[in-house]
N, C-alpha and C. Protein backbone atom coordinates (compact mmCIF):
# COMPACT_ATOMS: atom_id res chain seq x y z
N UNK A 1 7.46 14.19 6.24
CA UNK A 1 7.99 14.06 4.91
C UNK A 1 6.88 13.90 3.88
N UNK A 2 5.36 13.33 4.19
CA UNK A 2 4.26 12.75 3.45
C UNK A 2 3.70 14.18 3.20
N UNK A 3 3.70 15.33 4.09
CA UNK A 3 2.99 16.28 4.18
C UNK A 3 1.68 16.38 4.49
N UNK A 4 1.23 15.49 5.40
CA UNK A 4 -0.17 15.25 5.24
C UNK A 4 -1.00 15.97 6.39
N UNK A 5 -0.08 16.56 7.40
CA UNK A 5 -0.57 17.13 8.77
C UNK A 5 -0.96 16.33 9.48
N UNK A 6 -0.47 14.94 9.70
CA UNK A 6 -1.03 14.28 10.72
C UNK A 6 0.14 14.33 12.11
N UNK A 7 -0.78 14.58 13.49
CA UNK A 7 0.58 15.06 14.32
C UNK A 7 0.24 13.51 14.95
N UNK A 8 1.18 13.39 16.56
CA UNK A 8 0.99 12.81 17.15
C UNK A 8 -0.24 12.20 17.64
N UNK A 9 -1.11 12.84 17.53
CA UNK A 9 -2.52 12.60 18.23
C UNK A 9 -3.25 11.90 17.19
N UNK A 10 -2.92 11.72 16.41
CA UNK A 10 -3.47 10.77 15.25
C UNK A 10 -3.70 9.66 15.45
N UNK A 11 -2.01 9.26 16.55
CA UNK A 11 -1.80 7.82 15.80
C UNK A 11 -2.23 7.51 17.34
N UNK A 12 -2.61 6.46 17.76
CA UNK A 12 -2.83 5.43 19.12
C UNK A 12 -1.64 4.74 18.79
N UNK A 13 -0.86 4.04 18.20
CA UNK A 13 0.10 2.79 18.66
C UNK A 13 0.72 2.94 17.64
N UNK A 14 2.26 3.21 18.35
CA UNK A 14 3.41 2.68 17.21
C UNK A 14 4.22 1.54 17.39
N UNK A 15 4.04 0.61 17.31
CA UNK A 15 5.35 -0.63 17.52
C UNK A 15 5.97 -1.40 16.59
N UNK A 16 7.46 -2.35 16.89
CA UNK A 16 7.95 -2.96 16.54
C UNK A 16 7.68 -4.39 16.75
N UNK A 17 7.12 -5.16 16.10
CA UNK A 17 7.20 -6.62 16.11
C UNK A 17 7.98 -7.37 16.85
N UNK A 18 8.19 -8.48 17.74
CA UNK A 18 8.86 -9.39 17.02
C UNK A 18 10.62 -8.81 18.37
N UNK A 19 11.32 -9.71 17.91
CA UNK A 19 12.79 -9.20 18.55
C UNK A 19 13.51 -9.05 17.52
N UNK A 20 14.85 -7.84 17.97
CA UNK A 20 15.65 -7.77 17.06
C UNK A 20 16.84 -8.70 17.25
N UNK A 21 16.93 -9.17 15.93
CA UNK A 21 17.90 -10.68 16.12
C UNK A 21 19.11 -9.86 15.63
N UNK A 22 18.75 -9.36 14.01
CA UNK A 22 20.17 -8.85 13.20
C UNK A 22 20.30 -7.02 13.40
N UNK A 23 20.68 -6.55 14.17
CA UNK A 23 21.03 -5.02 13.97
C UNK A 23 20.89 -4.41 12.37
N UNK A 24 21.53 -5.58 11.59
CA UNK A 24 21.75 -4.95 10.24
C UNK A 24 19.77 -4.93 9.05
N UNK A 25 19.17 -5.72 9.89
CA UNK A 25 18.38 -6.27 9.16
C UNK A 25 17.12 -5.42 9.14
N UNK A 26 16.51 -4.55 8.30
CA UNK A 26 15.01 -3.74 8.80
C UNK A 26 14.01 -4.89 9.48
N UNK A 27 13.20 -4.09 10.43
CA UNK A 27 12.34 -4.42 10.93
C UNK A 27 10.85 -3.53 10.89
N UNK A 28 9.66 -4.32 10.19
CA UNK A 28 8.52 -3.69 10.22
C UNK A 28 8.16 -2.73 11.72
N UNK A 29 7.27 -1.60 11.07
CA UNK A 29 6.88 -0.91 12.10
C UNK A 29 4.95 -0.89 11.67
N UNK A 30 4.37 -1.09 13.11
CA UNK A 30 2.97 -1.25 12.75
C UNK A 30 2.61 -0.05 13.32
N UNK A 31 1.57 0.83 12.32
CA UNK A 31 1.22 2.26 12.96
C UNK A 31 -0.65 2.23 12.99
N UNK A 32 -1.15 2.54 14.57
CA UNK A 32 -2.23 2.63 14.28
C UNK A 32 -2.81 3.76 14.48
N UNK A 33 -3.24 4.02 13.64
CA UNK A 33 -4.60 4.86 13.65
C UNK A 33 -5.23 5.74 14.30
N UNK A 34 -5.84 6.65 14.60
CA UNK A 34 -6.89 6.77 15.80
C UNK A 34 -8.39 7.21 15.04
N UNK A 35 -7.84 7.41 13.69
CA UNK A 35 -9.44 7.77 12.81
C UNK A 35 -8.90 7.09 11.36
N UNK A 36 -9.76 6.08 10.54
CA UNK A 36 -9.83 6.00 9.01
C UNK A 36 -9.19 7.10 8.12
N UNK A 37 -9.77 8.03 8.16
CA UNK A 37 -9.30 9.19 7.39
C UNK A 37 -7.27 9.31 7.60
N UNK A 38 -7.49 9.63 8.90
CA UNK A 38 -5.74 9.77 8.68
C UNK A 38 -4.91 9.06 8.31
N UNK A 39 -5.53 7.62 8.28
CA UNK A 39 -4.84 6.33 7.37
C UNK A 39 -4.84 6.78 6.12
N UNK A 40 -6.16 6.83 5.77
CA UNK A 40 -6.45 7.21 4.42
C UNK A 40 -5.48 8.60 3.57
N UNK A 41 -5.55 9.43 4.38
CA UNK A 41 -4.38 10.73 4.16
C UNK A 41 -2.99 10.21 3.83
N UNK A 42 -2.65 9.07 4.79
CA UNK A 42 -1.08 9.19 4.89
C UNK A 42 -0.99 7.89 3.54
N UNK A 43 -1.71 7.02 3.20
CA UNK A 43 -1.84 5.96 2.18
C UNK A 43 -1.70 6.87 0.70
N UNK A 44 -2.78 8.05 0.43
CA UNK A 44 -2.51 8.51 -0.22
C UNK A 44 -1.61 9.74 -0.80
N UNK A 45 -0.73 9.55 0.11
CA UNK A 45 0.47 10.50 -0.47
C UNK A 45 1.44 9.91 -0.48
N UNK A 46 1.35 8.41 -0.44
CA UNK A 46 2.65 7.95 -0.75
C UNK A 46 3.83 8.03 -2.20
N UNK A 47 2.71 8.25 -3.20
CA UNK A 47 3.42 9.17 -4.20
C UNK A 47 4.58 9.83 -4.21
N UNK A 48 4.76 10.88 -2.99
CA UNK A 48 6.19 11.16 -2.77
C UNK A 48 6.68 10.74 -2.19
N UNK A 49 6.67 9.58 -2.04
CA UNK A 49 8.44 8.64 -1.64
C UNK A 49 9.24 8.18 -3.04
N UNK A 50 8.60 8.56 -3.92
CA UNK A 50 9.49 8.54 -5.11
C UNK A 50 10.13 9.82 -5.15
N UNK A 51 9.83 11.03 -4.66
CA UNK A 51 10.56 11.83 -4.80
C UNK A 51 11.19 12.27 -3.25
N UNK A 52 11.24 11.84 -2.88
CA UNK A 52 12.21 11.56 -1.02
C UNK A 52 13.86 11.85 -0.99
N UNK A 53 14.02 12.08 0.07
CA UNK A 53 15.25 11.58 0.01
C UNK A 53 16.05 9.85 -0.04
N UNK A 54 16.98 9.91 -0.09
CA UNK A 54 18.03 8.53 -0.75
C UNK A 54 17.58 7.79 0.58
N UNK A 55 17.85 8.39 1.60
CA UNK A 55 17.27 7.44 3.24
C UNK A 55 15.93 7.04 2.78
N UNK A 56 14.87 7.57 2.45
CA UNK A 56 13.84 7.12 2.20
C UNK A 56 12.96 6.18 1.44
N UNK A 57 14.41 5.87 0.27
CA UNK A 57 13.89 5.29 -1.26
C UNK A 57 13.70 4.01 -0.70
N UNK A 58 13.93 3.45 -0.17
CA UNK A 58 14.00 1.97 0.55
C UNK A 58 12.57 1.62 1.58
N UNK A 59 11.76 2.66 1.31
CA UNK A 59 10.71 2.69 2.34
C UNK A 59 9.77 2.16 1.75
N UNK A 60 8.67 0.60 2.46
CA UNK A 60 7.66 0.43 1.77
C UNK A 60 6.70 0.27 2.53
N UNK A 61 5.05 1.27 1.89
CA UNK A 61 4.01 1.08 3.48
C UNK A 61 2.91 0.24 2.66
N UNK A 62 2.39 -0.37 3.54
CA UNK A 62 1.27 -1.27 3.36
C UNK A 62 0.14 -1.53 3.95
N UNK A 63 -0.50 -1.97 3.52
CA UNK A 63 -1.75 -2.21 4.72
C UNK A 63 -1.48 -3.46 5.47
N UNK A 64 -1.93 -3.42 6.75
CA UNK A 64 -1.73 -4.94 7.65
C UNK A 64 -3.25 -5.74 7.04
N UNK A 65 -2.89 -6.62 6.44
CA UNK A 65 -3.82 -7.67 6.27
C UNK A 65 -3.77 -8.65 6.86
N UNK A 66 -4.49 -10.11 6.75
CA UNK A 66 -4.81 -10.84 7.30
C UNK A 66 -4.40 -11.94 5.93
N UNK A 67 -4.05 -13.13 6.91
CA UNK A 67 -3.21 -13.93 5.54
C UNK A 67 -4.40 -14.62 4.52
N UNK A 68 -5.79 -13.95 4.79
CA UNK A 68 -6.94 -14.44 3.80
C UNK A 68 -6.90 -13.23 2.72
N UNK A 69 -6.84 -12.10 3.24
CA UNK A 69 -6.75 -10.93 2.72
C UNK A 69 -5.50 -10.97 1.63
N UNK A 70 -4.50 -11.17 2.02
CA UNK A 70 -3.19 -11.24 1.12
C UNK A 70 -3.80 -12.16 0.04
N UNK A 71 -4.23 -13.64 0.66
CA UNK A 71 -4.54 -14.27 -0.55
C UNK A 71 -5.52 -14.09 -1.71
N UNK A 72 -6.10 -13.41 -1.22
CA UNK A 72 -7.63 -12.67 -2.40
C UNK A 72 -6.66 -11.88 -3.17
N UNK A 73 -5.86 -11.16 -2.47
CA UNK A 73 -5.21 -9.80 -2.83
C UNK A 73 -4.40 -10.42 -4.14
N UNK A 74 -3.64 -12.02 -3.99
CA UNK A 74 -2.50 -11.72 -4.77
C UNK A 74 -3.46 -12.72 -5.94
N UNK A 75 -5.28 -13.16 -6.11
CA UNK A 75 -5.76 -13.88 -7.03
C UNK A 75 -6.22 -12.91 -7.89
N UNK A 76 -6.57 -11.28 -7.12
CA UNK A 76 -6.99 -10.49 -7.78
C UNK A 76 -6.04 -10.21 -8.45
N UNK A 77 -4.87 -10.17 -7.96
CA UNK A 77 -3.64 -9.53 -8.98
C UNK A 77 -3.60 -10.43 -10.16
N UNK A 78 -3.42 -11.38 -9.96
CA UNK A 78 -3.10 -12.46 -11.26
C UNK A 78 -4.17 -12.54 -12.23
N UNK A 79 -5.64 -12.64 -11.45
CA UNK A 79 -6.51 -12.30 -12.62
C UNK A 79 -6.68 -10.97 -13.17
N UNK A 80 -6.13 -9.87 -12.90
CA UNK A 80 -6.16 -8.77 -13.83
C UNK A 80 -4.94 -8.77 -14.38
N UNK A 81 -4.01 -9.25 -14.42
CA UNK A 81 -2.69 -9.83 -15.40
C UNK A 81 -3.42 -10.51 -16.63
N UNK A 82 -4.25 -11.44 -16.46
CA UNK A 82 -4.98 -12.32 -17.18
C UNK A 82 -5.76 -11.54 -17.96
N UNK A 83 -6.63 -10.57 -17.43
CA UNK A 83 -7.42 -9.66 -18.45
C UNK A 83 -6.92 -8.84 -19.17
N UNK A 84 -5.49 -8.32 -18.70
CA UNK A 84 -4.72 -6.88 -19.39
C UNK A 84 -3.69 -7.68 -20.66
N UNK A 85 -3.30 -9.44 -20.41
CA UNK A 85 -3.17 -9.94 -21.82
C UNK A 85 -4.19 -10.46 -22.46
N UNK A 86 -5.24 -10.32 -21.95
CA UNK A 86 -6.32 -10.75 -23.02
C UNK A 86 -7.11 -9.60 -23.70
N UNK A 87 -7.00 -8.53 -23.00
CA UNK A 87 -7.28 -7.34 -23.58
C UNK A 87 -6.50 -7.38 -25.31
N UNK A 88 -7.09 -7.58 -26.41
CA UNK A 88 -6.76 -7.15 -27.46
C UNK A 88 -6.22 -5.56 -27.96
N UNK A 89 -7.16 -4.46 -27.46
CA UNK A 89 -7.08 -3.22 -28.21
C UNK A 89 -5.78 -3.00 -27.52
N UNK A 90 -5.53 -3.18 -26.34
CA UNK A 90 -4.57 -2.54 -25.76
C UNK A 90 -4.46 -0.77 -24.86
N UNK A 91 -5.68 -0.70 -25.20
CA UNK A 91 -6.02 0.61 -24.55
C UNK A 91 -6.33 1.22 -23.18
N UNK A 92 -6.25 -0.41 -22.38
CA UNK A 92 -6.51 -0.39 -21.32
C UNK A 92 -5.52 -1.15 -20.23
N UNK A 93 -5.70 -0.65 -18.73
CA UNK A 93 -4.61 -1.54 -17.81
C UNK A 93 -5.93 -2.27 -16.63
N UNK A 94 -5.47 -3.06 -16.49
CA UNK A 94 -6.29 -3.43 -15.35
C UNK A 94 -5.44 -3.43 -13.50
N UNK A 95 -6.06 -2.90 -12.86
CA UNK A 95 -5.94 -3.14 -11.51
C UNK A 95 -6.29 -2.98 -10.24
N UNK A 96 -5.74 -4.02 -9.10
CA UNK A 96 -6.41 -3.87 -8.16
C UNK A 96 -6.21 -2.27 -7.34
N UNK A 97 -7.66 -2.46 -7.25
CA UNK A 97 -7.64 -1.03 -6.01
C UNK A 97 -8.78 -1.87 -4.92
N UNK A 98 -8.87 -0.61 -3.90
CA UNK A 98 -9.86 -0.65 -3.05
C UNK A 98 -8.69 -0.82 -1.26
N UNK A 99 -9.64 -0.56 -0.30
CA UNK A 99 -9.27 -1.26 0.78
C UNK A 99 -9.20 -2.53 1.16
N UNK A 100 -8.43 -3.49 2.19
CA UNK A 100 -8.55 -4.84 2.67
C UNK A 100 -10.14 -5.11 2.59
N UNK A 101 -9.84 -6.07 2.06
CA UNK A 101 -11.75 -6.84 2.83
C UNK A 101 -12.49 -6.10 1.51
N UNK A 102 -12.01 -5.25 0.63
CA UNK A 102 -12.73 -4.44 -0.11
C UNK A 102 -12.26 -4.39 -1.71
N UNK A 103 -11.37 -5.36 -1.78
CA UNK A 103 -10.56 -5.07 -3.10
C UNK A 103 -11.80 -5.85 -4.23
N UNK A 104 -10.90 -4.79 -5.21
CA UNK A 104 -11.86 -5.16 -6.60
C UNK A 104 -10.82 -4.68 -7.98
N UNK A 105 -11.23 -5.80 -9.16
CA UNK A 105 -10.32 -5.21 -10.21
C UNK A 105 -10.73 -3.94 -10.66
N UNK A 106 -10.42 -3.01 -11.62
CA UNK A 106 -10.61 -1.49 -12.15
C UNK A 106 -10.11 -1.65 -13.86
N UNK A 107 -10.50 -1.06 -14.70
CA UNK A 107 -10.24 -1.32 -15.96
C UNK A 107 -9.92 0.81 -16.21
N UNK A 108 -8.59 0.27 -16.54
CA UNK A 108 -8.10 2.13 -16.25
C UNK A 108 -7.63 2.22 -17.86
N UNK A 109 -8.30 3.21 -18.61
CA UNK A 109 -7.58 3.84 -19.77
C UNK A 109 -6.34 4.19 -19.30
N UNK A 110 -5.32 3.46 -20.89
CA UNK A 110 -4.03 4.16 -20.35
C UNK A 110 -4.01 5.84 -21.66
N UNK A 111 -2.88 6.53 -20.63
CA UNK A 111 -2.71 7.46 -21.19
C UNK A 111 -1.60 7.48 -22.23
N UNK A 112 -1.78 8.45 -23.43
CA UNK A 112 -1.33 8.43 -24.47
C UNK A 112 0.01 9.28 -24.29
């Protein structure tokens, strides 16, 4: 559906977490890897899951972090909240990018 050409041989490990308690309830799926790049491929086309089908709209992928990682993740978020209202001109957005272990704020012209 991502279009990205990644086949089977990509991935080394697909599993489910955990037991299923509620039938009704989603359950994460952890997908690994077998090279950076094909992570990297399938991360960046997530773009079209906004244009997916209705089964799909409900789909959210993420990176597996580490609960130090999340926490950097969600100080970086708040401090570029902090810079994008202190930004006066208004011409700009701030946010996090980068990989785990790698994040950093970005100061992005917005478009007109």
């Amino acid at each position: 559906m991502l279009h990205t050409g990644i086949t089977e041989d990509d991935l080394i490990n697909v599993f489910r977490p955990g037991r299923n308690q509620d039938p009704d309830t989603p359950r994460h799926v952890i997908i690994q890897f077998a090279s950076y790049t094909s992570k990297n491929l399938t991360m960046e086309s997530l773009y079209r899951l906004k244009h997916a089908e209705q089964k799909f709209k409900g789909v959210v992928i993420a990176h597996d972090m580490t609960r130090t990682e999340r926490d950097e993740c969600k100080r970086l978020v708040a401090e570029a909240k902090d810079k994008e209202d202190d930004d006066t001109s208004g011409e700009f957005m701030y946010r996090v990018r980068g990989p785990p272990g790698n994040l950093r704020i970005v100061k992005i012209k917005k478009r007109n």
